[in-house]
N, C-alpha and C. Protein backbone atom coordinates (compact mmCIF):
# COMPACT_ATOMS: atom_id res chain seq x y z
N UNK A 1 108.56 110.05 98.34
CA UNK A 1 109.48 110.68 99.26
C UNK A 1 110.20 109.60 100.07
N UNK A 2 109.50 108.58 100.99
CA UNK A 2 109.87 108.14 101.92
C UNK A 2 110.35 106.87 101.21
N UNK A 3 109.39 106.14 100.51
CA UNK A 3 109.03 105.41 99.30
C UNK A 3 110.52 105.07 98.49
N UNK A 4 110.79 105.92 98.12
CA UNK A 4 111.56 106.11 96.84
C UNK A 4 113.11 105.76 97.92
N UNK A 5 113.39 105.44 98.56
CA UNK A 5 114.48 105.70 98.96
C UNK A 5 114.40 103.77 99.79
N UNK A 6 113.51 103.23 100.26
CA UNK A 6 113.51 102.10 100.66
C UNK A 6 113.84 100.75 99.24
N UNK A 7 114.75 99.93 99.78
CA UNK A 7 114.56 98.81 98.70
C UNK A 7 113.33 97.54 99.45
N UNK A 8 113.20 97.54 100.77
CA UNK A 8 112.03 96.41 101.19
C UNK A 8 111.06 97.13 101.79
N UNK A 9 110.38 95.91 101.57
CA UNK A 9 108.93 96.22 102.64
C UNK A 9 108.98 95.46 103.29
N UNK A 10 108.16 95.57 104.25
CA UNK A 10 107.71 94.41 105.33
C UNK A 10 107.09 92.96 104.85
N UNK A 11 105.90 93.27 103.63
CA UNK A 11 105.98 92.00 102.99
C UNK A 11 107.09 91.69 102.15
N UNK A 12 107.97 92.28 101.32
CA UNK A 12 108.57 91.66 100.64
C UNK A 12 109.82 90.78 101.38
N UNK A 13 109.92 91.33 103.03
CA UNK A 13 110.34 90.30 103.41
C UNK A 13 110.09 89.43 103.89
N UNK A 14 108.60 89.21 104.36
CA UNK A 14 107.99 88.25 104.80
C UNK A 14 107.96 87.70 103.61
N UNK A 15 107.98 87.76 102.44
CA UNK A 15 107.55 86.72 101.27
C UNK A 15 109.02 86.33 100.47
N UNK A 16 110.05 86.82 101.12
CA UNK A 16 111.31 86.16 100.66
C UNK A 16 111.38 84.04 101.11
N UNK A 17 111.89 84.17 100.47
CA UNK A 17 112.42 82.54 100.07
C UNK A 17 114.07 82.45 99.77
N UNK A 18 114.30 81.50 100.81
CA UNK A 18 116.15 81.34 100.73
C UNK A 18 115.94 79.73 99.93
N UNK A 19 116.86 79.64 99.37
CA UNK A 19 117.78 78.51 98.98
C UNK A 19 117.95 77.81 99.84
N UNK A 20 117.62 76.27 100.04
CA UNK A 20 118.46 75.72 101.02
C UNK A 20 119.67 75.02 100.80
N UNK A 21 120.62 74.84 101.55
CA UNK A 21 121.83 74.45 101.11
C UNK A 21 122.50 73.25 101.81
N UNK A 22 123.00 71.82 101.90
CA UNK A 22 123.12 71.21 102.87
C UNK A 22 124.04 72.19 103.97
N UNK A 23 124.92 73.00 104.18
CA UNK A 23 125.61 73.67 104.90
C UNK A 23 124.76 74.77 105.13
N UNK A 24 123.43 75.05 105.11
CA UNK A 24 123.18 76.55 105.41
C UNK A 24 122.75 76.85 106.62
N UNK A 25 121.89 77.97 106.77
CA UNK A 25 121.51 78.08 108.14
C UNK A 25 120.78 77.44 108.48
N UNK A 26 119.86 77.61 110.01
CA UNK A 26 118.99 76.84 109.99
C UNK A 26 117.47 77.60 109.66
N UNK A 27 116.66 77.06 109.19
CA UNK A 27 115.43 78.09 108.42
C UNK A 27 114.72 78.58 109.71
N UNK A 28 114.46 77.58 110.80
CA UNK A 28 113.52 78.46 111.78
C UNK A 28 114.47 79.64 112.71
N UNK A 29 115.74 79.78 112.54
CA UNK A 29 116.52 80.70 113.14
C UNK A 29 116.03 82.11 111.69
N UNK A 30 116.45 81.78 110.89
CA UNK A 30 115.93 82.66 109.77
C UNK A 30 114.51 83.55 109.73
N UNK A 31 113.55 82.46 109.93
CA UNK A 31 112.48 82.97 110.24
C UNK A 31 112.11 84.21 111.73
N UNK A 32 113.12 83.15 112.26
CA UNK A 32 112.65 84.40 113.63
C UNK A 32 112.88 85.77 113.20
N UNK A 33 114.71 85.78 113.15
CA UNK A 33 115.15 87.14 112.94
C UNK A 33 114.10 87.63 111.93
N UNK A 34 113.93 86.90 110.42
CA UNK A 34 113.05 87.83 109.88
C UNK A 34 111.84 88.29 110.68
N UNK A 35 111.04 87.31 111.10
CA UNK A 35 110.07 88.24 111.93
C UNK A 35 110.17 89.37 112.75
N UNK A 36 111.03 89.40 113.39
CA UNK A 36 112.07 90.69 113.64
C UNK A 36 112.13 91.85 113.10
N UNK A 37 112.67 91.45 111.78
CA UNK A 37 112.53 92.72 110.72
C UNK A 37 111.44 93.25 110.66
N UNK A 38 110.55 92.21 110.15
CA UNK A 38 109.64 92.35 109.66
C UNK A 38 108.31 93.84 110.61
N UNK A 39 108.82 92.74 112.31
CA UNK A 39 107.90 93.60 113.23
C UNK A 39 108.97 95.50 113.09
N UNK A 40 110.10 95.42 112.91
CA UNK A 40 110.73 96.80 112.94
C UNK A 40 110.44 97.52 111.78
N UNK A 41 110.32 96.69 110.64
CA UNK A 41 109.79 97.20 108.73
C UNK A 41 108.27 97.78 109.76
N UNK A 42 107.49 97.32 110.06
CA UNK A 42 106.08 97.51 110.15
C UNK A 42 105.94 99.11 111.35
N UNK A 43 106.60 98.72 112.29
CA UNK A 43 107.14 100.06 113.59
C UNK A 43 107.51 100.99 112.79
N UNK A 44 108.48 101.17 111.92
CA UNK A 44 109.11 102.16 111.04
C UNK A 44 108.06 102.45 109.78
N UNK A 45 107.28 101.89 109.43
CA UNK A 45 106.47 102.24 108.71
C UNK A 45 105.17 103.25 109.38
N UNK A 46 104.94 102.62 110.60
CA UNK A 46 103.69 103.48 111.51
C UNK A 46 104.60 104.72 111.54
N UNK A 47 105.68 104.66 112.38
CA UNK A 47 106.12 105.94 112.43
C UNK A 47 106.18 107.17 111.59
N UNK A 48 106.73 106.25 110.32
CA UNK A 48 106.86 107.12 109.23
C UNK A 48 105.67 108.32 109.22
N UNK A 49 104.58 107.05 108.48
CA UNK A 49 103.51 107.82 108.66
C UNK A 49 102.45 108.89 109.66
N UNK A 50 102.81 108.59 110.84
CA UNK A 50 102.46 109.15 111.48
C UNK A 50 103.45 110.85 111.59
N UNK A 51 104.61 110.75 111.76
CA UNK A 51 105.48 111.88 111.54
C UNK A 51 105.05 112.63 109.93
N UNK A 52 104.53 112.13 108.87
CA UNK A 52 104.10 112.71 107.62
C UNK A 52 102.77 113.73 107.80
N UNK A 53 102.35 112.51 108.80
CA UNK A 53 100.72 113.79 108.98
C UNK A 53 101.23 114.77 110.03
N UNK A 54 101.87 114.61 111.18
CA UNK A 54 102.28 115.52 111.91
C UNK A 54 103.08 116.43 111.08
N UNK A 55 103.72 116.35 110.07
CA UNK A 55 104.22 117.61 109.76
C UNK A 55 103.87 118.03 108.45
N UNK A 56 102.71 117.37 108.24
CA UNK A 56 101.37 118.46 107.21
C UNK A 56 100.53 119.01 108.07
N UNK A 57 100.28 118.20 109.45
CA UNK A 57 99.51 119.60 110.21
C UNK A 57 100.09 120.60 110.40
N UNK A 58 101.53 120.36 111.12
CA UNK A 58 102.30 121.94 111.57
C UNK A 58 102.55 122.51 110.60
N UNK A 59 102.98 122.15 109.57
CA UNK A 59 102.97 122.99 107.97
C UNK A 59 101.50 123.81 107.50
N UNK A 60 100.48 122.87 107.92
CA UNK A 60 99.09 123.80 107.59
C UNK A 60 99.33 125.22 108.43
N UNK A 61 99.02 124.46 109.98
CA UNK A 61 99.38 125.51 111.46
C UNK A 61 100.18 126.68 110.96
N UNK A 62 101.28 126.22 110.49
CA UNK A 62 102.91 127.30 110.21
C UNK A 62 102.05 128.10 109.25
N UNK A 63 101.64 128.38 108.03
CA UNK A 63 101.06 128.90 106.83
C UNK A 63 99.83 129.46 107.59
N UNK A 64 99.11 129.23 108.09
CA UNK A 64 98.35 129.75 109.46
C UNK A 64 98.45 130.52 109.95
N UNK A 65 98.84 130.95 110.64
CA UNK A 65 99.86 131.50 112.00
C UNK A 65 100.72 132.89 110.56
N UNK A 66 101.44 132.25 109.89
CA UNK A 66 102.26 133.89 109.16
C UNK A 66 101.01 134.59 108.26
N UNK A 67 99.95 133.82 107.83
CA UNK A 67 99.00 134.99 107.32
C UNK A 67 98.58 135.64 108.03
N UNK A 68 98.11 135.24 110.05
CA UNK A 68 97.82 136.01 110.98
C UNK A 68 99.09 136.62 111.30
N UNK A 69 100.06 136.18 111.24
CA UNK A 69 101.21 137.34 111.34
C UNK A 69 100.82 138.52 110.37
N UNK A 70 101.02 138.23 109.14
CA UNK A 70 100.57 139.14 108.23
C UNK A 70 99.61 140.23 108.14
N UNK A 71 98.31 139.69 108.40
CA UNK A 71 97.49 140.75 109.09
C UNK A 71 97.63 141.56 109.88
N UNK A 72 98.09 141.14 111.33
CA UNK A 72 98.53 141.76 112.36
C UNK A 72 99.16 143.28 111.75
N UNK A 73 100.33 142.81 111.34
CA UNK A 73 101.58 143.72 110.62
C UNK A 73 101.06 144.85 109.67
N UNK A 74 99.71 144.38 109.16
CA UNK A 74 98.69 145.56 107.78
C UNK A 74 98.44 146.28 109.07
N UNK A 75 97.31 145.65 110.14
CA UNK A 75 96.57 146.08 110.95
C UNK A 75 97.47 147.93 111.92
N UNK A 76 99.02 146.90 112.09
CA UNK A 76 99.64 147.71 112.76
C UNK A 76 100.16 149.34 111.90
N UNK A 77 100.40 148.75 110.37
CA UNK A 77 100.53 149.76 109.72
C UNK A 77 99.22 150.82 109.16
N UNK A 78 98.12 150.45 109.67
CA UNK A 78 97.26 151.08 109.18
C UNK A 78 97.36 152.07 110.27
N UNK A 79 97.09 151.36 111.52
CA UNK A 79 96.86 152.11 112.71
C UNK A 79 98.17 153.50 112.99
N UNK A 80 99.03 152.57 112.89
CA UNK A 80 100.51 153.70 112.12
C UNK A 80 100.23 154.76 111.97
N UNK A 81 99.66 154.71 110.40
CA UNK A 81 99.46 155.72 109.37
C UNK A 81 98.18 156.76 110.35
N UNK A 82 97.47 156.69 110.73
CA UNK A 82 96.06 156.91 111.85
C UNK A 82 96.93 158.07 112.84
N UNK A 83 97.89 158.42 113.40
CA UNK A 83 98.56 159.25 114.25
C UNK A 83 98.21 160.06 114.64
N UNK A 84 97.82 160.79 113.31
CA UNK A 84 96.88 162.28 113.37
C UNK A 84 95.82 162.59 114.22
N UNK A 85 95.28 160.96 114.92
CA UNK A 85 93.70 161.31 115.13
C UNK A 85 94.24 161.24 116.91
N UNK A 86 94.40 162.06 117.64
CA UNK A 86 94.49 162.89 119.00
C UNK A 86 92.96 162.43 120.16
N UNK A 87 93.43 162.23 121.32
CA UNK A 87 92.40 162.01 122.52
C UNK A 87 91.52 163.17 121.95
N UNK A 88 91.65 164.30 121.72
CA UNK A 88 91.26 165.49 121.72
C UNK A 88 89.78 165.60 120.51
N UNK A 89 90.83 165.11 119.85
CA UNK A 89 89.26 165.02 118.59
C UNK A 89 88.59 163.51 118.83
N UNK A 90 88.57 162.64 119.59
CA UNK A 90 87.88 161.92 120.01
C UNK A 90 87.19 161.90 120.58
N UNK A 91 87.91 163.11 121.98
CA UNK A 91 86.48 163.78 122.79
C UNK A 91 85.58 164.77 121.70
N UNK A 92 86.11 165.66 120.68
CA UNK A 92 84.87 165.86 120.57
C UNK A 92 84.17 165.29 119.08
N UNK A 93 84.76 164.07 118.18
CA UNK A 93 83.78 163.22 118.00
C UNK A 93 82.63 162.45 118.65
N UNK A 94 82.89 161.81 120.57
CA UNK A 94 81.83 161.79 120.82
C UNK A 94 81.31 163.17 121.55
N UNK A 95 81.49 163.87 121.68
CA UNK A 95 80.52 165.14 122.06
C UNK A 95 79.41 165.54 120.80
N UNK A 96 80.29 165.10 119.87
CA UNK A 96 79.68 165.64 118.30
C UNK A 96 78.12 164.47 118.35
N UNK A 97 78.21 163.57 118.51
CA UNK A 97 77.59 162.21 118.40
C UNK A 97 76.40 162.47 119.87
N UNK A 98 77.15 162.69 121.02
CA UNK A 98 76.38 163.18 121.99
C UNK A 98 75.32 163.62 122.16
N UNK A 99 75.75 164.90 121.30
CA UNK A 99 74.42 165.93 120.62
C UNK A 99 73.25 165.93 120.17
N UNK A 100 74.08 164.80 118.71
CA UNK A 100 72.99 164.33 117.54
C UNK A 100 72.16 163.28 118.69
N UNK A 101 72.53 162.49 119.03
CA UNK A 101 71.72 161.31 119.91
C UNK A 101 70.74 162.30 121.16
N UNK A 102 70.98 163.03 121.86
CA UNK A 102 70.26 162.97 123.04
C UNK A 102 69.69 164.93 122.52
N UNK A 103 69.92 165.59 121.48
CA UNK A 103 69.51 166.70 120.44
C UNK A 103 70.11 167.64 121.31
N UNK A 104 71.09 167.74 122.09
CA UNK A 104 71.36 169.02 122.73
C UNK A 104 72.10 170.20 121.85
């Protein structure tokens, strides 16, 4: 993913090698900036990774969360479908229960 789209790494630029040239730059100016890179290749790499696991957790979380959505939504349609059943016959389901328990 992340991979596939970079041409360096952090070592491959630490392990570059220039040409020297009598007119060229100077190598310890070279070196710095690369170290430079190198420390921003390495920052951008933590990050990376760290943003990869953060958004395989919230992706777990997210897939999480809509199956408990999901349920919810059965739960609500069951209860839905249930309409029929009135305060009325509840009182006397437990009256019914009342009975059997205490034999009146």
């Amino acid at each position: 993913m992340y991979g596939e789209k970079r041409f360096l790494s952090a070592k491959a630029i630490y392990d570059k090698e220039f040409k020297y040239d009598a007119r060229g730059y100077r190598p310890q100016e070279v070196d710095q900036f690369l170290d430079l890179v190198i420390k921003d290749y390495l920052d951008f790499e933590d990050t990376i990774k760290k943003l990869i696991s953060e958004s395989r957790a919230l992706e777990e979380e997210n897939s999480k969360l809509k199956s408990e959505v999901r349920n919810l939504r059965n739960a609500l349609e069951i209860a839905g479908s249930n309409k029929g059943v009135t305060n009325i016959d509840l009182l006397k389901r437990i009256s019914d229960l009342e009975k059997v328990v205490y034999g009146e």
